[in-house]
N, C-alpha and C. Protein backbone atom coordinates (compact mmCIF):
# COMPACT_ATOMS: atom_id res chain seq x y z
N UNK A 1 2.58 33.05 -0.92
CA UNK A 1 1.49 32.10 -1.00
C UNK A 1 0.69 32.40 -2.27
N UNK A 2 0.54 31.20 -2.93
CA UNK A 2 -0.68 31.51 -4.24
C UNK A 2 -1.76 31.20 -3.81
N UNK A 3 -2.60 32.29 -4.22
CA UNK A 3 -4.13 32.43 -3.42
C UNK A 3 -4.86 31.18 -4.55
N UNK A 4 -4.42 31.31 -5.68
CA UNK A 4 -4.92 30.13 -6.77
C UNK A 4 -4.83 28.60 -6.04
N UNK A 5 -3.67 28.20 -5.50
CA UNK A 5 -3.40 26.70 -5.01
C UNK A 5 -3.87 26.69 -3.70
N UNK A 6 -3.91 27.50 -3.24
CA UNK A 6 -4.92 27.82 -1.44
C UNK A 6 -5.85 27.39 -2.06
N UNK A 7 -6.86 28.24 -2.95
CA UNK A 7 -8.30 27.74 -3.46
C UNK A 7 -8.45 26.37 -3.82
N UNK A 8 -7.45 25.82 -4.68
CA UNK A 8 -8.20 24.33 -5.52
C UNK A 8 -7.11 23.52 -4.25
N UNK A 9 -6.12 23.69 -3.57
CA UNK A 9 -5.49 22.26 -3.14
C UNK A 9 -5.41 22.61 -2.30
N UNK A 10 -6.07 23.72 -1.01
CA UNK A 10 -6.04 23.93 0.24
C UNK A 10 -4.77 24.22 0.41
N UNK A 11 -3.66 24.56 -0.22
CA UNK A 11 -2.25 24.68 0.03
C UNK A 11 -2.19 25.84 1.10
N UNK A 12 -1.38 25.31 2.60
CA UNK A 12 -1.02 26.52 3.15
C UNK A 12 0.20 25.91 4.18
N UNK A 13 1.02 26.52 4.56
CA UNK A 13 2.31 25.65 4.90
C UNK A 13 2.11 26.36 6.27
N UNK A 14 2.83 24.76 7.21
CA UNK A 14 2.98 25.13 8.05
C UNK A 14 4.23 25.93 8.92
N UNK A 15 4.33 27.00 9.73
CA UNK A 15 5.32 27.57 10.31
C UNK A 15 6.35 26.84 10.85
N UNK A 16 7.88 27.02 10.87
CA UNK A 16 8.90 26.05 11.58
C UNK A 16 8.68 26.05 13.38
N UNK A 17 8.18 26.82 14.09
CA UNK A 17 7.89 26.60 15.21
C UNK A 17 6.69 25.97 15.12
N UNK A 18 5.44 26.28 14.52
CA UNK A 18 4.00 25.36 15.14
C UNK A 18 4.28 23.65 14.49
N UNK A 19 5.18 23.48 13.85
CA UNK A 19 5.88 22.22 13.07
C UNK A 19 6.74 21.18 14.14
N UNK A 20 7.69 22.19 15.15
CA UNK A 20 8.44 22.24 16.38
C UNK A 20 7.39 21.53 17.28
N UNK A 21 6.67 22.62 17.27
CA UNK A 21 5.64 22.60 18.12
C UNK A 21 4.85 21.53 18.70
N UNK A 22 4.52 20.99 17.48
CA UNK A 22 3.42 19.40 16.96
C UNK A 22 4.18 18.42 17.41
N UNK A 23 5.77 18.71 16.62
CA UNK A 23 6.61 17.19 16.85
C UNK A 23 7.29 17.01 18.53
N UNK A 24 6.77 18.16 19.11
CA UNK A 24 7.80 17.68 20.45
C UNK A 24 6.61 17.17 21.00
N UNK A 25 5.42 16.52 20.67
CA UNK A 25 4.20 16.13 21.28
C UNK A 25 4.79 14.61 21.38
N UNK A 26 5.37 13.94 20.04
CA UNK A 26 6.04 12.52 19.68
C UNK A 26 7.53 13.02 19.91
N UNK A 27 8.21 13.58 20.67
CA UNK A 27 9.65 13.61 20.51
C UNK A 27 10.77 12.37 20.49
N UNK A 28 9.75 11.33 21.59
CA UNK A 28 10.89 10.44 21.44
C UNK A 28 10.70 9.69 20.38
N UNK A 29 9.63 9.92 19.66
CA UNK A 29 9.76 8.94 18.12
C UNK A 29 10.19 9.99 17.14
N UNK A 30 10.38 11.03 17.14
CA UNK A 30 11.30 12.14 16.59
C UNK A 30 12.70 11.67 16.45
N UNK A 31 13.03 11.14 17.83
CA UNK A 31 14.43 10.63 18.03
C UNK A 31 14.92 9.24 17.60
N UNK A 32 14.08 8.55 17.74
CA UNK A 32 14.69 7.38 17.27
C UNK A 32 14.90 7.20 15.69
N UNK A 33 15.90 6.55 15.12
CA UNK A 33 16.37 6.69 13.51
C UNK A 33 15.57 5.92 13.02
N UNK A 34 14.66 4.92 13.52
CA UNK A 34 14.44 3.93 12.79
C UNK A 34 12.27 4.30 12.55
N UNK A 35 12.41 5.22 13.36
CA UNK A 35 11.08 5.50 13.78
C UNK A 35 10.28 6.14 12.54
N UNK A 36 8.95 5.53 11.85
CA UNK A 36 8.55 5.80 10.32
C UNK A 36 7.45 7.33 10.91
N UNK A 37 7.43 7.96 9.75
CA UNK A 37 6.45 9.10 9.52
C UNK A 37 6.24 9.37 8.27
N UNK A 38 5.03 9.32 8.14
CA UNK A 38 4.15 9.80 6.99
C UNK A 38 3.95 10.95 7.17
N UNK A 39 3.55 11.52 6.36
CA UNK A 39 2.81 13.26 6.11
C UNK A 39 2.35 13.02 4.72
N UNK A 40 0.73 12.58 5.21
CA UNK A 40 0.06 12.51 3.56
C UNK A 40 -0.50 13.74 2.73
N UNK A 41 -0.05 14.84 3.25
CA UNK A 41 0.02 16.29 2.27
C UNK A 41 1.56 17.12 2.71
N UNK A 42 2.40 16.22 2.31
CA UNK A 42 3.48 17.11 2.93
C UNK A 42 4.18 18.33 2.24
N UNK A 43 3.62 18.80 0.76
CA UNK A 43 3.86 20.11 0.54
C UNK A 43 5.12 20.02 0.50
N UNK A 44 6.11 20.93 0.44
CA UNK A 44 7.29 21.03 0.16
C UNK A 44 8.21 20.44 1.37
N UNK A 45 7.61 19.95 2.14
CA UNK A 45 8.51 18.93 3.26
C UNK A 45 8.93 19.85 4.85
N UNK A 46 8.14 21.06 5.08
CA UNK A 46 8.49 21.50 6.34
C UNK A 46 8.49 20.50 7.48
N UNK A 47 7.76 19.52 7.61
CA UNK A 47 7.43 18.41 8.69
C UNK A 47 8.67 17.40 8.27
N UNK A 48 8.77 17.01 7.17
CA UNK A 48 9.79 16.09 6.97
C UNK A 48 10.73 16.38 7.09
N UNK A 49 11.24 17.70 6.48
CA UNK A 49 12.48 18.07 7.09
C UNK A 49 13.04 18.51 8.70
N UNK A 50 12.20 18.81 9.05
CA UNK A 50 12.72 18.44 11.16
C UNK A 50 12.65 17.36 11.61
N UNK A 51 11.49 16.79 11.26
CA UNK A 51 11.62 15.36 11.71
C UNK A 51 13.44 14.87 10.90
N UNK A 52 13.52 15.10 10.42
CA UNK A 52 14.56 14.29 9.83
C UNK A 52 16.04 15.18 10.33
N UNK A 53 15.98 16.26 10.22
CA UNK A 53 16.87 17.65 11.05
C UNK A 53 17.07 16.39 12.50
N UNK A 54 16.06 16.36 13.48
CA UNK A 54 15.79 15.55 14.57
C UNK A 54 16.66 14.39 14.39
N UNK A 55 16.51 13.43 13.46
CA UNK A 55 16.66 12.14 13.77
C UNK A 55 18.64 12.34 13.39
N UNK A 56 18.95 13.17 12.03
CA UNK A 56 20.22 13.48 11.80
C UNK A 56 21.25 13.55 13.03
N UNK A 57 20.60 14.83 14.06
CA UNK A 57 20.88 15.02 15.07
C UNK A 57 21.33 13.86 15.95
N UNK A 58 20.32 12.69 16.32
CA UNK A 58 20.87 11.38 16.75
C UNK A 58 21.97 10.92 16.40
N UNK A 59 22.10 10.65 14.76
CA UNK A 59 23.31 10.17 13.93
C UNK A 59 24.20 10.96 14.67
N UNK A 60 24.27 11.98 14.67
CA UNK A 60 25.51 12.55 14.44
C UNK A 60 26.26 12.46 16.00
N UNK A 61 25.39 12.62 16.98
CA UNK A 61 25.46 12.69 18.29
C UNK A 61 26.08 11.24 18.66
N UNK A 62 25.82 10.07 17.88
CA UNK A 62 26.17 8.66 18.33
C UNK A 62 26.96 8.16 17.04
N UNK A 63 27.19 8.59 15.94
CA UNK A 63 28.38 8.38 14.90
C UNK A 63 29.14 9.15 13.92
N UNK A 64 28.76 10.40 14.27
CA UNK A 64 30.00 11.06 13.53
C UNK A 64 31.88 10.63 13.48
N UNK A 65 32.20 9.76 14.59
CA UNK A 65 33.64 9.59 14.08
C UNK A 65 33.57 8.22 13.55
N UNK A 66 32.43 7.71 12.69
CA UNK A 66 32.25 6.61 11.93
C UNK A 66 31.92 6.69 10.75
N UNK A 67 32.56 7.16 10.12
CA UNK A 67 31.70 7.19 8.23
C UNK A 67 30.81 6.09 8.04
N UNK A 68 31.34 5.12 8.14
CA UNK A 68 30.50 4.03 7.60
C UNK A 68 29.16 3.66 8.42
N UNK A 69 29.40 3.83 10.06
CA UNK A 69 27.86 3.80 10.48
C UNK A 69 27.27 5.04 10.46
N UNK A 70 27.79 6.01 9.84
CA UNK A 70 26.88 7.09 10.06
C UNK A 70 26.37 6.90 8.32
N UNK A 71 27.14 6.61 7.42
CA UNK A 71 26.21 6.75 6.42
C UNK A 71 25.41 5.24 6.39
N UNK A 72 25.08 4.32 7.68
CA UNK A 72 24.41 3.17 7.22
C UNK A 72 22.88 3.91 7.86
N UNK A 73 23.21 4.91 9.38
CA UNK A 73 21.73 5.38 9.74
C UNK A 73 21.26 5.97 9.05
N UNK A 74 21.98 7.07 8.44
CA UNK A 74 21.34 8.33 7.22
C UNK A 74 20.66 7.64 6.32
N UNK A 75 20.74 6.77 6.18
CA UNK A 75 19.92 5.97 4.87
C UNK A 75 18.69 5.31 5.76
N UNK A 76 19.05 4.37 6.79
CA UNK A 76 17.98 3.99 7.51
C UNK A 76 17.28 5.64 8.02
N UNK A 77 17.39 6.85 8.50
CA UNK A 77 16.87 7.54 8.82
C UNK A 77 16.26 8.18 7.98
N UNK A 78 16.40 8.10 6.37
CA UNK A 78 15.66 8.51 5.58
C UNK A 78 14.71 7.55 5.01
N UNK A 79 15.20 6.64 5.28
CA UNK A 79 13.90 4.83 4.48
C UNK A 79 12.68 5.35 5.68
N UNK A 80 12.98 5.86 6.36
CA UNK A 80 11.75 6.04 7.43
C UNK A 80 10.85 6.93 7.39
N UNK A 81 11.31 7.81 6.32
CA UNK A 81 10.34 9.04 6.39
C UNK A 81 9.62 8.80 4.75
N UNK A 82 8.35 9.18 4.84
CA UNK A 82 7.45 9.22 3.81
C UNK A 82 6.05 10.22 3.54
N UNK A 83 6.11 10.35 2.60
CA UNK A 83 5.18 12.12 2.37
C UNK A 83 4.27 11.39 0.88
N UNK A 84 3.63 12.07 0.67
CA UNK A 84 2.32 12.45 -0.22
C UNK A 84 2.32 13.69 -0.56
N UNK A 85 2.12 14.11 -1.63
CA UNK A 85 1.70 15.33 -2.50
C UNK A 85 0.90 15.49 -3.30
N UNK A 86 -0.52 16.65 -3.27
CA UNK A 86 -1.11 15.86 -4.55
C UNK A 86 -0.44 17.03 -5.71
N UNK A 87 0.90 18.09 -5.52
CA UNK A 87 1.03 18.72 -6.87
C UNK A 87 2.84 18.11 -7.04
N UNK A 88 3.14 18.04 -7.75
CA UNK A 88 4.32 17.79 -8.28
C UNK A 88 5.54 18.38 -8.32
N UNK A 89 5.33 20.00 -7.87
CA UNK A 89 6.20 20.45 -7.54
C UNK A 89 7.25 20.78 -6.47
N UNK A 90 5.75 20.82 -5.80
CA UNK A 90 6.26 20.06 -4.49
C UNK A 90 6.71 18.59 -4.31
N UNK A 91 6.80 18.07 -4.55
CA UNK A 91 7.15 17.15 -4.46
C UNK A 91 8.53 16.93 -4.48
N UNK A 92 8.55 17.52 -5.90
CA UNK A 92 10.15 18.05 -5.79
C UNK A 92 10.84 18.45 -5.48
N UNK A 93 10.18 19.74 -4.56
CA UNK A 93 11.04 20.64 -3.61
C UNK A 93 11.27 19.92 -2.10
N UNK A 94 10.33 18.92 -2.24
CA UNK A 94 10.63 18.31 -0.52
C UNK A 94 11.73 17.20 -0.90
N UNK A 95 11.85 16.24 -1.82
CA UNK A 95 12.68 14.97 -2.24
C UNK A 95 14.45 15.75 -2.26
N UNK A 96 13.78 17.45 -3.10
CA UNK A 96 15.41 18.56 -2.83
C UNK A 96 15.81 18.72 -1.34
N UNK A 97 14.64 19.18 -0.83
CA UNK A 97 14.91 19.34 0.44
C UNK A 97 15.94 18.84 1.49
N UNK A 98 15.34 17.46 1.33
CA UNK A 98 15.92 16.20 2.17
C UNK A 98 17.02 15.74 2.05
N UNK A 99 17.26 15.85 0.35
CA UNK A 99 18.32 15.39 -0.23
C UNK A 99 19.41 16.33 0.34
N UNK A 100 19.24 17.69 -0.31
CA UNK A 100 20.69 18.73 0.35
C UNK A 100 21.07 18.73 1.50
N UNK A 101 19.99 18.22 2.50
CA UNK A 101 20.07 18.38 4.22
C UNK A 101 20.76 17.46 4.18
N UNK A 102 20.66 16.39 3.80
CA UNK A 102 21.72 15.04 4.43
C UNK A 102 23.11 15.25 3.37
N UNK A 103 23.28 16.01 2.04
CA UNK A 103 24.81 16.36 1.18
C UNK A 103 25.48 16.73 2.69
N UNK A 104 24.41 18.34 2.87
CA UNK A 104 25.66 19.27 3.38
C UNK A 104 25.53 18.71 4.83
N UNK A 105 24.99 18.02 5.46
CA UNK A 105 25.32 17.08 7.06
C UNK A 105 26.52 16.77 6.70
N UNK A 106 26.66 15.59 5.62
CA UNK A 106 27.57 15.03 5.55
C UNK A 106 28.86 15.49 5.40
N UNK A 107 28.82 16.40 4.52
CA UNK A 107 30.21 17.37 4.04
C UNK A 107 30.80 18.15 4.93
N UNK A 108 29.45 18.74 5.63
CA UNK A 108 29.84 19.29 7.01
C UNK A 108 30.76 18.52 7.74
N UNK A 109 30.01 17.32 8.24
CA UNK A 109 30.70 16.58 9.09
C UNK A 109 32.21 16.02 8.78
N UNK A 110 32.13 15.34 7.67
CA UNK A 110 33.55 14.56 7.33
C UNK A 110 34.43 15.46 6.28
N UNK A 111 34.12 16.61 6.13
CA UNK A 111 35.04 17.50 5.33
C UNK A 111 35.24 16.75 3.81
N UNK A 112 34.56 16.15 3.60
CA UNK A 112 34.29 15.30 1.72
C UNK A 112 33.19 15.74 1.09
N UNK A 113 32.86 15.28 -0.01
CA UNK A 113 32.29 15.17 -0.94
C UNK A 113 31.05 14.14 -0.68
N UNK A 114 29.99 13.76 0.05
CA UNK A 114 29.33 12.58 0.18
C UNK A 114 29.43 11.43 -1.32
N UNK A 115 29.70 10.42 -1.06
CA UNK A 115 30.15 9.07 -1.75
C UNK A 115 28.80 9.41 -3.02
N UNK A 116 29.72 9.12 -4.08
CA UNK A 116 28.03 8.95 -5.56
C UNK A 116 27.39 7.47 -5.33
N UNK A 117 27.68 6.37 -4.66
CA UNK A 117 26.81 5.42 -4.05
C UNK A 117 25.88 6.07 -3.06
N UNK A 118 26.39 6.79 -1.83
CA UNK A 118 24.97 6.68 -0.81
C UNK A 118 24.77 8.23 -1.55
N UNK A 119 24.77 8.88 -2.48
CA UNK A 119 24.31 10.01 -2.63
C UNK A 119 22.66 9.46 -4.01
N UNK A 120 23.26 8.47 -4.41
CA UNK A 120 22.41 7.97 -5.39
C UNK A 120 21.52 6.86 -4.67
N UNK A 121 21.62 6.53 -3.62
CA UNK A 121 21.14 5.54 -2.71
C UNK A 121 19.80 6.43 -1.61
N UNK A 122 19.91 7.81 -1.47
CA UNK A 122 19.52 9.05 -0.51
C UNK A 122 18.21 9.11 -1.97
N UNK A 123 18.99 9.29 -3.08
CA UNK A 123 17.84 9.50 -3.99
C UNK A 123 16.89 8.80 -4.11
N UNK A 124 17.30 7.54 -4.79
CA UNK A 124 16.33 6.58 -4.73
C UNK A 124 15.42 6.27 -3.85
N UNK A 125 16.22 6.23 -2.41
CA UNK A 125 15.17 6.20 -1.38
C UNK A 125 13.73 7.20 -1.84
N UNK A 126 14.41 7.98 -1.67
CA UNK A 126 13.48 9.48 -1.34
C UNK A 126 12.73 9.53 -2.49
N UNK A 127 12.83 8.85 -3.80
CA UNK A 127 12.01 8.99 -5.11
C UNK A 127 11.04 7.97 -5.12
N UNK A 128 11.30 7.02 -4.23
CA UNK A 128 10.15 5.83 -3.69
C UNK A 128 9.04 6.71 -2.39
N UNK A 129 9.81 7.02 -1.35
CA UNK A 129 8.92 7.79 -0.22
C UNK A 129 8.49 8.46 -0.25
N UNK A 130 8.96 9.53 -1.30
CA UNK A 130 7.85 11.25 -1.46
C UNK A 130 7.15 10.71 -2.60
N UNK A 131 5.86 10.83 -2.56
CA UNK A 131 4.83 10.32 -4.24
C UNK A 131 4.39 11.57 -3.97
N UNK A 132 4.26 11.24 -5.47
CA UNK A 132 3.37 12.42 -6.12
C UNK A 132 1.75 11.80 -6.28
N UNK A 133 0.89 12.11 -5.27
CA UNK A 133 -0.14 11.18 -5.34
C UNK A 133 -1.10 12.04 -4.62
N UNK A 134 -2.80 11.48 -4.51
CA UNK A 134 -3.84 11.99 -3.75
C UNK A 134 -3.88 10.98 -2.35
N UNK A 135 -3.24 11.71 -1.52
CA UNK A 135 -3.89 10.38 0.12
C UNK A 135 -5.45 10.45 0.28
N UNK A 136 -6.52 11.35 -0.59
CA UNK A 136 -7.39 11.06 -0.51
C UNK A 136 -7.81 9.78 -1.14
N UNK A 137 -7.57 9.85 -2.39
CA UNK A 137 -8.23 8.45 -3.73
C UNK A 137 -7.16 7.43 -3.34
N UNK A 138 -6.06 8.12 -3.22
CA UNK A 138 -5.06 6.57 -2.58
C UNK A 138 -4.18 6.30 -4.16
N UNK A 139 -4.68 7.05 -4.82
CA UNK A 139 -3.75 6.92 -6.62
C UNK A 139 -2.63 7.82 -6.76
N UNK A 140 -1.60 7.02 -7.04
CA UNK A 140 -0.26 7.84 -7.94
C UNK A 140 -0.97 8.92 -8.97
N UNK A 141 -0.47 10.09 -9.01
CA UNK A 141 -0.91 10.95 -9.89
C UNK A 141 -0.67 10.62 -11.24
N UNK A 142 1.10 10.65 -11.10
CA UNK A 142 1.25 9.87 -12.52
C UNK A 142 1.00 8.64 -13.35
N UNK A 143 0.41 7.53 -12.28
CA UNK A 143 0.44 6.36 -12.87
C UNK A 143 -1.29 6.21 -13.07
N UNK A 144 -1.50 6.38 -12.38
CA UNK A 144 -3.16 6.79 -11.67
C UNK A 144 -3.57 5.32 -11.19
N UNK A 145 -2.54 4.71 -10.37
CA UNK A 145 -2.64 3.23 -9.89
C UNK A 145 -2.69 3.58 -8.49
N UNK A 146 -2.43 2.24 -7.70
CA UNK A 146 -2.81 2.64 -6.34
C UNK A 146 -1.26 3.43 -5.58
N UNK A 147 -1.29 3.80 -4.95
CA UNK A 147 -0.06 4.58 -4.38
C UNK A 147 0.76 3.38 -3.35
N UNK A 148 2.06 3.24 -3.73
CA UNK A 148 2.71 2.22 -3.03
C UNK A 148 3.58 2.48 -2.09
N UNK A 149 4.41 1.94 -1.24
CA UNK A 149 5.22 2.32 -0.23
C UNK A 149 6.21 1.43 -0.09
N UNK A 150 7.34 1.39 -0.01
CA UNK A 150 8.66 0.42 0.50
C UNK A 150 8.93 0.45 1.74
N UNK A 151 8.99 -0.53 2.32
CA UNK A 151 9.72 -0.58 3.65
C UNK A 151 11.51 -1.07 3.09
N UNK A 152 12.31 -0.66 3.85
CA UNK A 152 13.46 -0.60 3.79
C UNK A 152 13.94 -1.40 4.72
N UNK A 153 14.95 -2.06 4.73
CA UNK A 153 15.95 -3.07 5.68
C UNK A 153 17.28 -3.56 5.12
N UNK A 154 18.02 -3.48 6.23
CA UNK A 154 19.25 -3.93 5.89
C UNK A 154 19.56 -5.51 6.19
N UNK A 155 19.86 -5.77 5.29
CA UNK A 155 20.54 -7.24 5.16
C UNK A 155 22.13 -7.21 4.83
N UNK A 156 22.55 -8.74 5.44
CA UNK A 156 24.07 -9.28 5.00
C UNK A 156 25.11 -7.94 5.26
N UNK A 157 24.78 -6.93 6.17
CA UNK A 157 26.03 -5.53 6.03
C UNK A 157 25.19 -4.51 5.52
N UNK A 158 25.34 -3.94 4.59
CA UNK A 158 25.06 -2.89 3.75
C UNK A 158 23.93 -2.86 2.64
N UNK A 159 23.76 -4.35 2.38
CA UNK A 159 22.67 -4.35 1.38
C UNK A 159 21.52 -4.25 1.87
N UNK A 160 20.66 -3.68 1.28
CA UNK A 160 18.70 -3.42 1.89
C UNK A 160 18.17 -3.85 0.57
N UNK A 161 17.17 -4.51 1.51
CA UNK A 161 16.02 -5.11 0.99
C UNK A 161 15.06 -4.28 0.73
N UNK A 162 14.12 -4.26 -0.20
CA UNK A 162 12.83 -3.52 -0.42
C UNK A 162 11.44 -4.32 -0.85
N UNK A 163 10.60 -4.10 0.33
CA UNK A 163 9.48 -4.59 0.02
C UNK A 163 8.06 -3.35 0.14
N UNK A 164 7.25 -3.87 -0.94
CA UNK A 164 6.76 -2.74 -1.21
C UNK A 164 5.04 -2.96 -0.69
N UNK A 165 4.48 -2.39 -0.04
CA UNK A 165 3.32 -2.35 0.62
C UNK A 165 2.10 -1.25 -0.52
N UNK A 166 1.18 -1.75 -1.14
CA UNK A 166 -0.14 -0.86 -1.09
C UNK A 166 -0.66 0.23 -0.21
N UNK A 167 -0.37 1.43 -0.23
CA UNK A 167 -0.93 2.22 0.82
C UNK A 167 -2.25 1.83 1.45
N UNK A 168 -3.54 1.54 0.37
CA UNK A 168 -4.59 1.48 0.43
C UNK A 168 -4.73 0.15 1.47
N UNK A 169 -3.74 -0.55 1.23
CA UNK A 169 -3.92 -2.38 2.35
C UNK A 169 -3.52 -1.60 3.59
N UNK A 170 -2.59 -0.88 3.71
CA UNK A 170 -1.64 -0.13 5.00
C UNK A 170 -2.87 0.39 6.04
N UNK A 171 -3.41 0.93 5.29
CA UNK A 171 -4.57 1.99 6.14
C UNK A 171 -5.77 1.51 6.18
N UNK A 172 -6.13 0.10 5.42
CA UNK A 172 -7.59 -0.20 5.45
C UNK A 172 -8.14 -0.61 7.19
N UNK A 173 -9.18 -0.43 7.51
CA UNK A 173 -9.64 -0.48 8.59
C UNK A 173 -10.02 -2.15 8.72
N UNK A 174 -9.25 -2.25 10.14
CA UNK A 174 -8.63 -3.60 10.96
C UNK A 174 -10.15 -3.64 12.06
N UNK A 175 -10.57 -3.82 12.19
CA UNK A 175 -11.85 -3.79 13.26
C UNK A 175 -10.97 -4.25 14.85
N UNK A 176 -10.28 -5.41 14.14
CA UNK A 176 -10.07 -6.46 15.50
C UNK A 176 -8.27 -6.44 15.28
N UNK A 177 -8.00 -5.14 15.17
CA UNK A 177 -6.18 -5.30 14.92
C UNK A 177 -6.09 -3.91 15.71
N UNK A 178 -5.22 -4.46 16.77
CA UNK A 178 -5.00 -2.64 17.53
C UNK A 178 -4.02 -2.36 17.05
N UNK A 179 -3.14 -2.63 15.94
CA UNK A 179 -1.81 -2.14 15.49
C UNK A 179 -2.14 -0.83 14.73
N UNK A 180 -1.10 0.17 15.09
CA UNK A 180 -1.03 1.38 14.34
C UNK A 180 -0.68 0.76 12.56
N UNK A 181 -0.79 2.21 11.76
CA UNK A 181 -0.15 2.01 10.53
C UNK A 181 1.11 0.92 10.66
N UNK A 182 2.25 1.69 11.29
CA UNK A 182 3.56 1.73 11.50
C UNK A 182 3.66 0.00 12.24
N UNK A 183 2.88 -0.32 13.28
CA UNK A 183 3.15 -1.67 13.49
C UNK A 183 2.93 -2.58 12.42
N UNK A 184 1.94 -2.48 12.22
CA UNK A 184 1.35 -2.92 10.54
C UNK A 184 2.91 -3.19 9.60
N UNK A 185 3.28 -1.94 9.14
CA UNK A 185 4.27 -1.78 8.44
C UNK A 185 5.11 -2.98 8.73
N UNK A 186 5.94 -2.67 10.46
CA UNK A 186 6.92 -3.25 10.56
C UNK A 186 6.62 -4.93 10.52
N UNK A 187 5.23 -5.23 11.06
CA UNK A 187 5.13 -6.40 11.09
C UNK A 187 5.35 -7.65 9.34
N UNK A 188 5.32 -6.96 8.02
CA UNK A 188 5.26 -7.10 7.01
C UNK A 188 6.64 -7.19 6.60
């Protein structure tokens, strides 16, 4: 731990059991592939990566002797997950994170090489969902604009659509809307 980034960015990570811990509170939205999570300080991705460990688990449990639907959830199971960072390195280490967990799933599973389409498809996702941004000010670090978000969907087979949501519209306060973030989302 750097006592320097504790001081200015509160940095302190959470343990893989109290992480366990939190998510078996939502387990069955743990489980479902399609089910979205944010983590607007997610640090190098300990939360994202079980949640996503979790949802893999589904895949694999309901399509491993399917290449093709298992690499159509892995992609839907990663369009679902989304993080915030306000340092950059992290950022990087969680977008690595995610990324190697779903290579070596895959390689594991089907004894290949994962495809340079859904391996470049895992990226992209994940270079849209992890920002490098403040969830306080609501600004891209690098752009210093408002921080944006894609929802993901599949159309016609295999192709997905991307539409891209304002964080700051996502979360603004609804007085007379009982929808969570996430209904919000999907309803858009």
């Amino acid at each position: 731990m750097n006592i320097d980034r504790v001081r200015e960015f509160a940095e302190v990570y959470t343990s893989e059991k109290d992480v366990n811990n939190m998510l078996d509170t939502v387990n069955e939205e743990t489980l479902r592939i399609d089910s979205r999570f944010l983590e607007p300080a997610c640090g190098n991705g300990n939360f994202l990566v079980q949640i996503l460990i979790r949802k893999i688990n589904v895949i694999i449990k309901r399509y491993q002797n399917s290449n093709l639907e298992f690499e159509r959830y892995i992609v839907q199971a990663t369009s679902s997950i989304y993080g915030i960072d306000i340092l950059q390195d992290n950022v990087e280490k969680c977008r690595s994170r995610l990324h190697d967990l779903i290579v070596k799933t895959y390689e594991k599973i089907f004894k290949t090489d994962i495809s340079k389409k859904l391996n470049e498809t895992i990226k992209y996702i994940l270079s849209l969902n992890i920002v490098w941004g403040d969830a306080l000010s609501l600004l891209d670090q690098k752009t210093k604009k408002p921080i944006i978000f894609s929802e993901w969907s599949f159309v016609s087979g295999s192709l997905i659509k991307r539409t891209d949501y304002i964080f700051k519209d996502l979360i603004a306060y609804q007085p007379f809307e009982k929808d969570t973030f996430f209904q919000i989302l999907a309803k858009k």
